[in-house]
C-alpha atoms as a PDB file:
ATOM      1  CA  UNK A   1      -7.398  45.730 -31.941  1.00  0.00           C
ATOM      2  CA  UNK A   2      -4.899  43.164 -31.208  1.00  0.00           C
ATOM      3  CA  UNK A   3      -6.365  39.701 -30.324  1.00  0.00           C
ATOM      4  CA  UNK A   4      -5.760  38.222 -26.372  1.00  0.00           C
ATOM      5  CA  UNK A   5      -6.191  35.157 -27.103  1.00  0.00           C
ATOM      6  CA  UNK A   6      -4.250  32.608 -27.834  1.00  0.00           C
ATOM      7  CA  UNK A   7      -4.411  28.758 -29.076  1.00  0.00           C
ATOM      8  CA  UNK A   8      -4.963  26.003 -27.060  1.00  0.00           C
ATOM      9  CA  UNK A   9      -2.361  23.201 -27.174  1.00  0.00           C
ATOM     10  CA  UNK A  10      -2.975  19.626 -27.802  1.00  0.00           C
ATOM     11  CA  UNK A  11      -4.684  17.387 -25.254  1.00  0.00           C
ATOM     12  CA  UNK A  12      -2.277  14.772 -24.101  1.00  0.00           C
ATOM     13  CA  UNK A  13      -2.261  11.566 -22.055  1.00  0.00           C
ATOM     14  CA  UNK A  14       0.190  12.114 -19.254  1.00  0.00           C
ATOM     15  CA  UNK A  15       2.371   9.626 -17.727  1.00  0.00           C
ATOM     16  CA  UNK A  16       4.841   9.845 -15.534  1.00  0.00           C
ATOM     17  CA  UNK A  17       6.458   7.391 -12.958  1.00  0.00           C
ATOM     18  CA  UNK A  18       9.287   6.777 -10.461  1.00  0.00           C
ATOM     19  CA  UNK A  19      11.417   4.437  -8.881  1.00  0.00           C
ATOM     20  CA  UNK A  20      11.343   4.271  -4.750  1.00  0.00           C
ATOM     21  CA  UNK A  21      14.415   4.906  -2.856  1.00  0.00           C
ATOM     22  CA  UNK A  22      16.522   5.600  -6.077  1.00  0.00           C
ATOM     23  CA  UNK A  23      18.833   7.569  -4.058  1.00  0.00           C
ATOM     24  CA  UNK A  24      19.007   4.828  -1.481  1.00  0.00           C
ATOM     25  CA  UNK A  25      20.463   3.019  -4.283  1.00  0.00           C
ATOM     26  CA  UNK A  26      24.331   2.952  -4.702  1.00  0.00           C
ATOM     27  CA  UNK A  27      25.536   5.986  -7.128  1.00  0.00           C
ATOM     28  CA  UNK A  28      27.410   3.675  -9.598  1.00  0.00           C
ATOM     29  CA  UNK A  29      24.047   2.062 -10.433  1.00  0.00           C
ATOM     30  CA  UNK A  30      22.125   5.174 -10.853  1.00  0.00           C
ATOM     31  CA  UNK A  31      22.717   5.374 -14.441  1.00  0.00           C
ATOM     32  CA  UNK A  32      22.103   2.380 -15.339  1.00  0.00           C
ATOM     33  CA  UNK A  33      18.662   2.201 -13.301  1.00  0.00           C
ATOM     34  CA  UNK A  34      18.172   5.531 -15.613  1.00  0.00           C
ATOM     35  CA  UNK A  35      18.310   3.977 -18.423  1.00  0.00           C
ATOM     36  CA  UNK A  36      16.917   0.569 -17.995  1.00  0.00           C
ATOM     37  CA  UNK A  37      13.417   2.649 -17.003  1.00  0.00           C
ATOM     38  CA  UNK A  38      12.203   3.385 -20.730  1.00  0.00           C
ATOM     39  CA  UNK A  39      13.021  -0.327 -21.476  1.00  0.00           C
ATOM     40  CA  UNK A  40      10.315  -1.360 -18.381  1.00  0.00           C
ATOM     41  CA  UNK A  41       7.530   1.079 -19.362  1.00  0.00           C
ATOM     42  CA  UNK A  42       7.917  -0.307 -23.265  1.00  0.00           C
ATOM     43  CA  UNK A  43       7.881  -3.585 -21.881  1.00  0.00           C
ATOM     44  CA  UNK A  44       4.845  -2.778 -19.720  1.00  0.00           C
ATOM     45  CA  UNK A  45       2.906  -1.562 -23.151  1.00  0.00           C
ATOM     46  CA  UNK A  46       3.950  -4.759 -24.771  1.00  0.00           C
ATOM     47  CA  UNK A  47       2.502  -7.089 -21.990  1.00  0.00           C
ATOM     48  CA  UNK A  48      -0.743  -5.158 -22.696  1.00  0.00           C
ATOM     49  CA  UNK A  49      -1.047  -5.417 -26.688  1.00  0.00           C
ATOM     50  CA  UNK A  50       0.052  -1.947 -27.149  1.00  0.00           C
ATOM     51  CA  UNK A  51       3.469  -1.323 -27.914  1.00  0.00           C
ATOM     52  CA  UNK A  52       2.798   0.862 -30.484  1.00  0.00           C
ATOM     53  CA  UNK A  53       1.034   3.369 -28.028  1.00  0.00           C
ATOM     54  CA  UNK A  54       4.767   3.434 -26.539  1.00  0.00           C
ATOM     55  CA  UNK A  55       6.327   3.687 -30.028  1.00  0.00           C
ATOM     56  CA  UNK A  56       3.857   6.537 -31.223  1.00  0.00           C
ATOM     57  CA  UNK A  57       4.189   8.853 -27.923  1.00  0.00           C
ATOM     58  CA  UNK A  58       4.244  12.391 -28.201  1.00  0.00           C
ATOM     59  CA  UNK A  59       7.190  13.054 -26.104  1.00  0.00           C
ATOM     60  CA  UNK A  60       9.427  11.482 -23.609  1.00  0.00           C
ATOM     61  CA  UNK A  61      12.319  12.571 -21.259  1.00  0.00           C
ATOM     62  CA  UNK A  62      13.951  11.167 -18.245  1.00  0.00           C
ATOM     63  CA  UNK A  63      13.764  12.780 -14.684  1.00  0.00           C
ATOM     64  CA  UNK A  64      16.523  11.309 -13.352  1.00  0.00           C
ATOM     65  CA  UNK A  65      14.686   8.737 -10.993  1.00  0.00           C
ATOM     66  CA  UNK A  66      11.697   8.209 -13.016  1.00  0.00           C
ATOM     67  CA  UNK A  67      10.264   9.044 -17.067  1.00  0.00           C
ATOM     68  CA  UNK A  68       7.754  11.052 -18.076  1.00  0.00           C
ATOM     69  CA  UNK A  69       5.903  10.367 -21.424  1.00  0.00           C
ATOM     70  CA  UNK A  70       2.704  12.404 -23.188  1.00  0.00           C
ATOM     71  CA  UNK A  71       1.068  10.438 -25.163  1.00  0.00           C
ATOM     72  CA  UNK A  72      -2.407  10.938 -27.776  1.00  0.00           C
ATOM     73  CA  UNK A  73      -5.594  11.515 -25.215  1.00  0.00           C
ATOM     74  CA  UNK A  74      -7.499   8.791 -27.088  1.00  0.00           C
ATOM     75  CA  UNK A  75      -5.477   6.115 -25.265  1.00  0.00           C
ATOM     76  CA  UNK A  76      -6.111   7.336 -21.786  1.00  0.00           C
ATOM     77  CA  UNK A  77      -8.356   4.607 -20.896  1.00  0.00           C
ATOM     78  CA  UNK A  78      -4.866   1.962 -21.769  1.00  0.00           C
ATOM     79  CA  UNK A  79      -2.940   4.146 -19.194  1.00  0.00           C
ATOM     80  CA  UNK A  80      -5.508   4.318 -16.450  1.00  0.00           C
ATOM     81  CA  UNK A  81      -6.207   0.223 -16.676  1.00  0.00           C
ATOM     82  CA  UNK A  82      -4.241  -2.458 -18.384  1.00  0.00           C
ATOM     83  CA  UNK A  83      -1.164  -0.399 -18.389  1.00  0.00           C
ATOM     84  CA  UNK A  84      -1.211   0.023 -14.901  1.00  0.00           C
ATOM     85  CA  UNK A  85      -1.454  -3.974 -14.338  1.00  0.00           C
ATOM     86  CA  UNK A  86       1.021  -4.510 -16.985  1.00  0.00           C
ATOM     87  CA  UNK A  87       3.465  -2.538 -14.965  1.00  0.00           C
ATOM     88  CA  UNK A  88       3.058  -4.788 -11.995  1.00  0.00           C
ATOM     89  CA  UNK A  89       3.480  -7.934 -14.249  1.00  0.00           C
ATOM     90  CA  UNK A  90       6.751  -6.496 -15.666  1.00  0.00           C
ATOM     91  CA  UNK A  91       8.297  -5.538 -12.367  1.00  0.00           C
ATOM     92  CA  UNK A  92       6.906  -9.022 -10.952  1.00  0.00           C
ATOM     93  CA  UNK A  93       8.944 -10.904 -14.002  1.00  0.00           C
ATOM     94  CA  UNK A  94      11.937  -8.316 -13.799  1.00  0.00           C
ATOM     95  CA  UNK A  95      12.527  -9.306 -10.296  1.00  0.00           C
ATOM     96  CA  UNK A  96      11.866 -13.294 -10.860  1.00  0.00           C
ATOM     97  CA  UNK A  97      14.552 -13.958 -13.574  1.00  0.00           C
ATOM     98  CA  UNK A  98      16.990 -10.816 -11.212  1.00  0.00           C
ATOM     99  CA  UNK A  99      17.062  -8.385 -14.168  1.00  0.00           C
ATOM    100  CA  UNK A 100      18.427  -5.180 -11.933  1.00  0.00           C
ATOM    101  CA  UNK A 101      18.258  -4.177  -8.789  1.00  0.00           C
ATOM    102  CA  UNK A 102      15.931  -6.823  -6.789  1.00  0.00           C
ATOM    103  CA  UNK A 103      12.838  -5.466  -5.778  1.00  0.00           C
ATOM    104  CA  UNK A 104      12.106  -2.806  -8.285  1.00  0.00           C
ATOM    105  CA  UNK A 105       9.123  -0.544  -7.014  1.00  0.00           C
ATOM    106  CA  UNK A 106       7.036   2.469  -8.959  1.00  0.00           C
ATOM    107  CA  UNK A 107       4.549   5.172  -8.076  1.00  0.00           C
ATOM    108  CA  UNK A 108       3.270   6.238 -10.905  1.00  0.00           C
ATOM    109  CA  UNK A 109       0.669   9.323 -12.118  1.00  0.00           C
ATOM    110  CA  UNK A 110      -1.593   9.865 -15.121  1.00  0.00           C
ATOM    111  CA  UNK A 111      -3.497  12.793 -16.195  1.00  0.00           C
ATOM    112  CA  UNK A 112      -4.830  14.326 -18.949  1.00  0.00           C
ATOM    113  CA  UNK A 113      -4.812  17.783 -20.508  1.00  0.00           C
ATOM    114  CA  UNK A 114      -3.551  20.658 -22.857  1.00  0.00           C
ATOM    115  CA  UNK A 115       0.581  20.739 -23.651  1.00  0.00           C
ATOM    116  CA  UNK A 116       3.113  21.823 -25.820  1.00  0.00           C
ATOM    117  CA  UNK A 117       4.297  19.373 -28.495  1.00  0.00           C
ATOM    118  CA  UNK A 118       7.963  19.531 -28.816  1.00  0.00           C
ATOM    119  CA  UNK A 119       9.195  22.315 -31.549  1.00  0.00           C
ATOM    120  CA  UNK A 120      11.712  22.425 -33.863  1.00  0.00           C
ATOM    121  CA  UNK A 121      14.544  22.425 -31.313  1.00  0.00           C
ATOM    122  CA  UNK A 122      13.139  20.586 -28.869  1.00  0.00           C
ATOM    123  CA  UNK A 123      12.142  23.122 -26.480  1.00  0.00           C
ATOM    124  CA  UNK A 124       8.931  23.690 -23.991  1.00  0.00           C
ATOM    125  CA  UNK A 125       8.363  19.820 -24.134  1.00  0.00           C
ATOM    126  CA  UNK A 126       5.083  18.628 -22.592  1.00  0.00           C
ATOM    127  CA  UNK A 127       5.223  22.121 -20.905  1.00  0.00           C
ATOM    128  CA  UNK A 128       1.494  23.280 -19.211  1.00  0.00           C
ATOM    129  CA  UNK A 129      -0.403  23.289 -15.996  1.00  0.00           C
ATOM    130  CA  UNK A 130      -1.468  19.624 -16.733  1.00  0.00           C
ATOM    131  CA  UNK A 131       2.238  18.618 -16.890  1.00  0.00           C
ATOM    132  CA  UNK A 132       2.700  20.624 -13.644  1.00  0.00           C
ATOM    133  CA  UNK A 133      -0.508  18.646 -12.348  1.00  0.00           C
ATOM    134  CA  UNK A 134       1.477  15.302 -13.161  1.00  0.00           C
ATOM    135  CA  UNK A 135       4.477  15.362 -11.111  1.00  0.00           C
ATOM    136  CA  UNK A 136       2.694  16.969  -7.840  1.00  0.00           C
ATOM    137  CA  UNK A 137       0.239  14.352  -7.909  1.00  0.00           C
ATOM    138  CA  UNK A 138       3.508  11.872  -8.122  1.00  0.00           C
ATOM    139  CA  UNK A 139       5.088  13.537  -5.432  1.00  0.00           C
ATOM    140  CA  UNK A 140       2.338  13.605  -3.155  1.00  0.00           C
ATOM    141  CA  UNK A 141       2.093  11.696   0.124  1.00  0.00           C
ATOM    142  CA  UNK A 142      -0.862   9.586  -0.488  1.00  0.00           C
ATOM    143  CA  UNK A 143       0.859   7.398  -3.122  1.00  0.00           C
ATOM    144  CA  UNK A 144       3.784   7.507  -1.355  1.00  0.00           C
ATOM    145  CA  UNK A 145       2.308   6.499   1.384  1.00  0.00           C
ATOM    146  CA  UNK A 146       0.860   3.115  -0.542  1.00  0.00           C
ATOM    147  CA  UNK A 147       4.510   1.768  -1.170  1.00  0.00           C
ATOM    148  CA  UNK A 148       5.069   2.775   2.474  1.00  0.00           C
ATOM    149  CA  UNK A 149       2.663   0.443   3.622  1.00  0.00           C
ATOM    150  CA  UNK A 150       2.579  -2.507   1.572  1.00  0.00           C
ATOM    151  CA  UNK A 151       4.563  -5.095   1.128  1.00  0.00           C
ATOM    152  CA  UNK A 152       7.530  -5.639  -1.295  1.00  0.00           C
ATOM    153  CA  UNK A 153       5.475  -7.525  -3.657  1.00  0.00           C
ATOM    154  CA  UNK A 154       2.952  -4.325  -4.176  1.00  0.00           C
ATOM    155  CA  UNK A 155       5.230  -3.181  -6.995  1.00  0.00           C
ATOM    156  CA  UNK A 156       3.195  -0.413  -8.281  1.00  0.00           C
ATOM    157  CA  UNK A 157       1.221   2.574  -6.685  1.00  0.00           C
ATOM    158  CA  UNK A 158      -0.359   4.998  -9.185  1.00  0.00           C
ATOM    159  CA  UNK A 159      -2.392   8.233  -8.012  1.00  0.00           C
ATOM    160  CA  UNK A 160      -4.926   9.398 -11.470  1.00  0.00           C
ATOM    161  CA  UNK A 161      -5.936  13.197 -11.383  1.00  0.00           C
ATOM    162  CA  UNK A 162      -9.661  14.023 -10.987  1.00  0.00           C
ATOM    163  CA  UNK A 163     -10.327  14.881 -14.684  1.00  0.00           C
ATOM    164  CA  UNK A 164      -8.639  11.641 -15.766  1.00  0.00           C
ATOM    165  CA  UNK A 165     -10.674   9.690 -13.872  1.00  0.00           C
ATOM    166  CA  UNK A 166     -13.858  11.344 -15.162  1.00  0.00           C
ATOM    167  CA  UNK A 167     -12.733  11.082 -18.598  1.00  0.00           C
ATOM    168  CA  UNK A 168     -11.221   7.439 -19.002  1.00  0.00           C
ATOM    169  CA  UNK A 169     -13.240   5.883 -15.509  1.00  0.00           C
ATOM    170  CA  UNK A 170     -16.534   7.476 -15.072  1.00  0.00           C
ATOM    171  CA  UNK A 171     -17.411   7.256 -18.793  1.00  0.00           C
ATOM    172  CA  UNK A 172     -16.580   3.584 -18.711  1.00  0.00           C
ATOM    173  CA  UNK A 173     -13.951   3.801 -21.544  1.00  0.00           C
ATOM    174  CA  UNK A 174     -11.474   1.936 -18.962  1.00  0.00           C
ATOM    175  CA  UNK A 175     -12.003  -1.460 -18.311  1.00  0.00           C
ATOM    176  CA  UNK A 176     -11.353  -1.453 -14.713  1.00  0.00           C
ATOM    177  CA  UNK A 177     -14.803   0.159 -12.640  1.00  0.00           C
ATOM    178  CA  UNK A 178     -14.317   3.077 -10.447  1.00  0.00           C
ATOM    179  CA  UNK A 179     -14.865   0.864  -7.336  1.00  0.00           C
ATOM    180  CA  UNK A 180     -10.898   0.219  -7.581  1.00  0.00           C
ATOM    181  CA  UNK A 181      -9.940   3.369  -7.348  1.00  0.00           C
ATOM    182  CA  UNK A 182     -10.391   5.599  -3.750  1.00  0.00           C
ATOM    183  CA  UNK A 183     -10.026   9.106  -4.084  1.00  0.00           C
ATOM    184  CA  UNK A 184      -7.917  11.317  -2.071  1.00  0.00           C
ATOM    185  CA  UNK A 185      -7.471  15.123  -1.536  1.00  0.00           C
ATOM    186  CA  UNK A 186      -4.072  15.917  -2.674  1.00  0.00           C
ATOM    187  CA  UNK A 187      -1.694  19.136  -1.536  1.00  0.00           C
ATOM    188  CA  UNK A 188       1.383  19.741  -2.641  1.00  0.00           C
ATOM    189  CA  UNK A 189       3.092  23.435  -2.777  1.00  0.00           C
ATOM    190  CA  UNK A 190       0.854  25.656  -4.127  1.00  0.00           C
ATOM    191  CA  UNK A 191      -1.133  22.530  -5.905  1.00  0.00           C
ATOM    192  CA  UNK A 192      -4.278  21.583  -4.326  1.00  0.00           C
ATOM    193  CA  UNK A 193      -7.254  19.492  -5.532  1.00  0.00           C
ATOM    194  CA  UNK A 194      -8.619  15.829  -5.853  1.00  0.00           C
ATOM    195  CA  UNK A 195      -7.190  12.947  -7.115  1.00  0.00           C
ATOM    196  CA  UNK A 196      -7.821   8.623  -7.100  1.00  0.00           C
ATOM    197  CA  UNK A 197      -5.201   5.719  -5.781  1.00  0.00           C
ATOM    198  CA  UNK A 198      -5.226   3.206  -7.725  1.00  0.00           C
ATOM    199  CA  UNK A 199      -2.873  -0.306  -6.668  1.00  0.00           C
ATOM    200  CA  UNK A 200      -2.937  -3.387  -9.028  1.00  0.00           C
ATOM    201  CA  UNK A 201      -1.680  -5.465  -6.420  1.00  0.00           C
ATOM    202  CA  UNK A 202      -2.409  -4.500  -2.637  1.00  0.00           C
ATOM    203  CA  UNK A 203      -0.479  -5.979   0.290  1.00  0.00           C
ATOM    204  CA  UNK A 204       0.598  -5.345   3.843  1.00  0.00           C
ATOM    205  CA  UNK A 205      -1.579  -2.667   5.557  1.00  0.00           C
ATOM    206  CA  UNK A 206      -3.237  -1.896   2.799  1.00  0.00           C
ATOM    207  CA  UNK A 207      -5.315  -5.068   2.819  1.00  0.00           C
ATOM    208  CA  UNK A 208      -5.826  -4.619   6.385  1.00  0.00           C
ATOM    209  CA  UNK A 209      -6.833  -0.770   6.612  1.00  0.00           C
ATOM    210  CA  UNK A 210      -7.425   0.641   3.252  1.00  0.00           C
ATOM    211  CA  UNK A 211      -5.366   2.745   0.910  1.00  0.00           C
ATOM    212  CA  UNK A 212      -5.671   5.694   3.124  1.00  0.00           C
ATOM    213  CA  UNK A 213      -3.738   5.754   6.633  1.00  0.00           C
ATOM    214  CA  UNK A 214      -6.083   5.360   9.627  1.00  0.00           C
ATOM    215  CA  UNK A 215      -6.196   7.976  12.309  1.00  0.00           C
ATOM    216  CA  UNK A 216      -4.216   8.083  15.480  1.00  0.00           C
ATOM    217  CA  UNK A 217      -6.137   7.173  18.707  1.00  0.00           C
ATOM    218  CA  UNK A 218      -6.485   9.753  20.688  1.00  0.00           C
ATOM    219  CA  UNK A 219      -4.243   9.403  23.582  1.00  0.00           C
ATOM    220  CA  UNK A 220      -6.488  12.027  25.966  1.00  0.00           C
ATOM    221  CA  UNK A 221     -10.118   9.564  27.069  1.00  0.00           C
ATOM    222  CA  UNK A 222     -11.866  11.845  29.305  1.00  0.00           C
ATOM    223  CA  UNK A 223     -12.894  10.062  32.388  1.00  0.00           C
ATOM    224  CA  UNK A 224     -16.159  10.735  34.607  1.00  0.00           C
ATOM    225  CA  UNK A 225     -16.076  10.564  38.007  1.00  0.00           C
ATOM    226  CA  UNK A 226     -19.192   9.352  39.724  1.00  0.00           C
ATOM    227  CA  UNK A 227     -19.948  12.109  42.906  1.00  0.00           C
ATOM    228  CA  UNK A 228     -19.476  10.506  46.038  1.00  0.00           C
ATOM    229  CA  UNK A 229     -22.006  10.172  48.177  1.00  0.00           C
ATOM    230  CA  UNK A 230     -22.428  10.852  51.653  1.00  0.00           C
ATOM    231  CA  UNK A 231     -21.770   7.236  53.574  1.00  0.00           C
ATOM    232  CA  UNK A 232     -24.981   6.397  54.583  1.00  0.00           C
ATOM    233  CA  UNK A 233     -26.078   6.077  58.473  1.00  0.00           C
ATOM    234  CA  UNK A 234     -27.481   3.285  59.895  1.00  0.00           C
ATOM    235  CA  UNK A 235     -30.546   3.791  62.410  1.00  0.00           C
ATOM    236  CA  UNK A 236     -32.188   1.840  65.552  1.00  0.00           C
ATOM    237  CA  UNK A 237     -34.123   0.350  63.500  1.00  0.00           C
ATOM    238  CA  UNK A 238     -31.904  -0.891  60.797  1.00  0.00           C
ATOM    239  CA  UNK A 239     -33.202   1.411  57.614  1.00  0.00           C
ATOM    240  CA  UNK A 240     -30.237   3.486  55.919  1.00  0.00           C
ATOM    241  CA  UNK A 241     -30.531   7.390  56.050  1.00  0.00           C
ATOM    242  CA  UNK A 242     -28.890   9.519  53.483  1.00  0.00           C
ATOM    243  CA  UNK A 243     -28.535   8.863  49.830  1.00  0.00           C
ATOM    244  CA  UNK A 244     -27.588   5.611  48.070  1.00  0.00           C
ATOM    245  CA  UNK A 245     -24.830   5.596  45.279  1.00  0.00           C
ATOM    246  CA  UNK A 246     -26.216   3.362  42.519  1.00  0.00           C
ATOM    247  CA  UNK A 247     -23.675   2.506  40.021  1.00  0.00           C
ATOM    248  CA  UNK A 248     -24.068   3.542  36.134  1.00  0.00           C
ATOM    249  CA  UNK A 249     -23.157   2.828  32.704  1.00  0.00           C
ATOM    250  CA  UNK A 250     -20.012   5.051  31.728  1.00  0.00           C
ATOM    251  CA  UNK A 251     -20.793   5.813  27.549  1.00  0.00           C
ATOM    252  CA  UNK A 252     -17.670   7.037  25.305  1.00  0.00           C
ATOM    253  CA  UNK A 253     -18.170   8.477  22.569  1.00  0.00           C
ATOM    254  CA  UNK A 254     -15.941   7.701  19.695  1.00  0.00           C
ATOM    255  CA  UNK A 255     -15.065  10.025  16.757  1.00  0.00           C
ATOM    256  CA  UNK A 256     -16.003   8.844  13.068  1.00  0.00           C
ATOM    257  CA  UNK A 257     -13.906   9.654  10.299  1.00  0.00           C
ATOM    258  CA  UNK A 258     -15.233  10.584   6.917  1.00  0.00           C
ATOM    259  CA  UNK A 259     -13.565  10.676   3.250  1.00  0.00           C
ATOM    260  CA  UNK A 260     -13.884  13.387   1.096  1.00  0.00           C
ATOM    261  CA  UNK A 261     -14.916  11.744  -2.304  1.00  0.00           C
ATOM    262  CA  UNK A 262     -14.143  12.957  -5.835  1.00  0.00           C
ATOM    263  CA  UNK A 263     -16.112  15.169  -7.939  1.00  0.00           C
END
């Protein structure tokens, strides 16, 4: 009987990030913004002790606007905490000393999970659902959203799937504590499920409302009319007949709005 199984590919750390407006960008810098991005990720690493994590990934290939990079699981914890700071430090220094276009800004994504190493001619890359996983989560509109609202100093906005959270974050392998991360309910195509923002350096609106966006007042307040009363009659006697309209409290009732949180 023929076996239906097959074997499972190596776990990888998943990175993969992108640069805001790229196309607002002029095309004659494109390139050059292309390749400069490997060159700010390995300089990210080597603000946080770990170059060699950069030097010893699995894979790596540009998407045009952005990289994406699979690196060993073990070092999931490094992606999901002091790489994500170091990131924000290199973009901070990058745009300081005017190294490229001013103003440099990421959203970045990191998950975890079974892919194809590359083969002998380079083909199926990084391929699985994990990969997949990776770039919805990046193109999602809750980590969009961050960059959206913040200020130009809020360099980086990363969004971490559910099971890398739980693996590097929950289990306290990552130095920063889950309180700094918010979690989010992500859809995107025919991807659905839970993820966490995480943003080393909040500005802007995020400070002021959170990293998710606040809901819309309703425009529609139902008013109450008090029933008017009959106008009351005066007597000989000076007593009032009829009934008396005594003013009252008017109560609205606002709506609450809950978060969904993570698994």
């Amino acid at each position: 009987m023929e076996n239906d199984w097959a074997e499972l590919p190596p776990y990888r750390a998943l990175l993969v990030v992108d640069v805001k407006d790229f196309s607002g960008l002029p095309g004659r810098h494109h390139a050059e913004l292309t390749d400069a991005i490997p060159g700010i990720l390995r300089g990210a690493f080597e603000r946080c002790g770990a170059v060699e994590v950069w030097r010893e990934k699995r894979f790596a290939e540009s998407t045009g606007d952005g990289h994406s990079a699979g690196f060993p699981s073990a070092v999931l914890p490094l992606l999901v905490g002091p790489f994500l700071r170091s990131l924000q430090d290199e973009l901070d220094y990058r745009a300081r000393v005017d190294a490229g276009p001013a103003g440099l800004r990421m959203r970045a994504s990191v998950t975890v999970g079974p892919v194809t190493d590359p083969n002998r001619d380079g083909v199926s890359t990084g391929s699985g659902e994990a990969r997949v996983e990776n770039h919805r989560l990046l193109d999602s509109a809750p980590v969009r959203d961050l960059l959206t609202r913040s200020g130009p100093t809020t360099r980086v906005a990363a969004i971490v799937s559910a099971r890398a959270f739980e693996d590097a974050v929950l289990s306290g392998y990552a130095t920063d504590p889950p309180e700094l991360y918010v979690p989010v309910p992500v859809r995107v195509k025919k991807f659905a499920g839970d993820a966490y923002l995480r943003v080393p350096s909040p500005t802007g609106d995020l400070l002021r409302n959170g990293f998710l966006p606040q809901p819309a007042p309703s425009d529609q307040t139902a008013s109450v009319e008090e029933p008017q009363a009959p106008p009351a009659q005066w007597n000989s006697v000076g007593t009032v007949q009829g009934d008396v309209h005594q003013s009252r409290d008017h109560i609205h009732h606002g709506g609450t709005f809950h978060l969904r949180g993570g698994r």
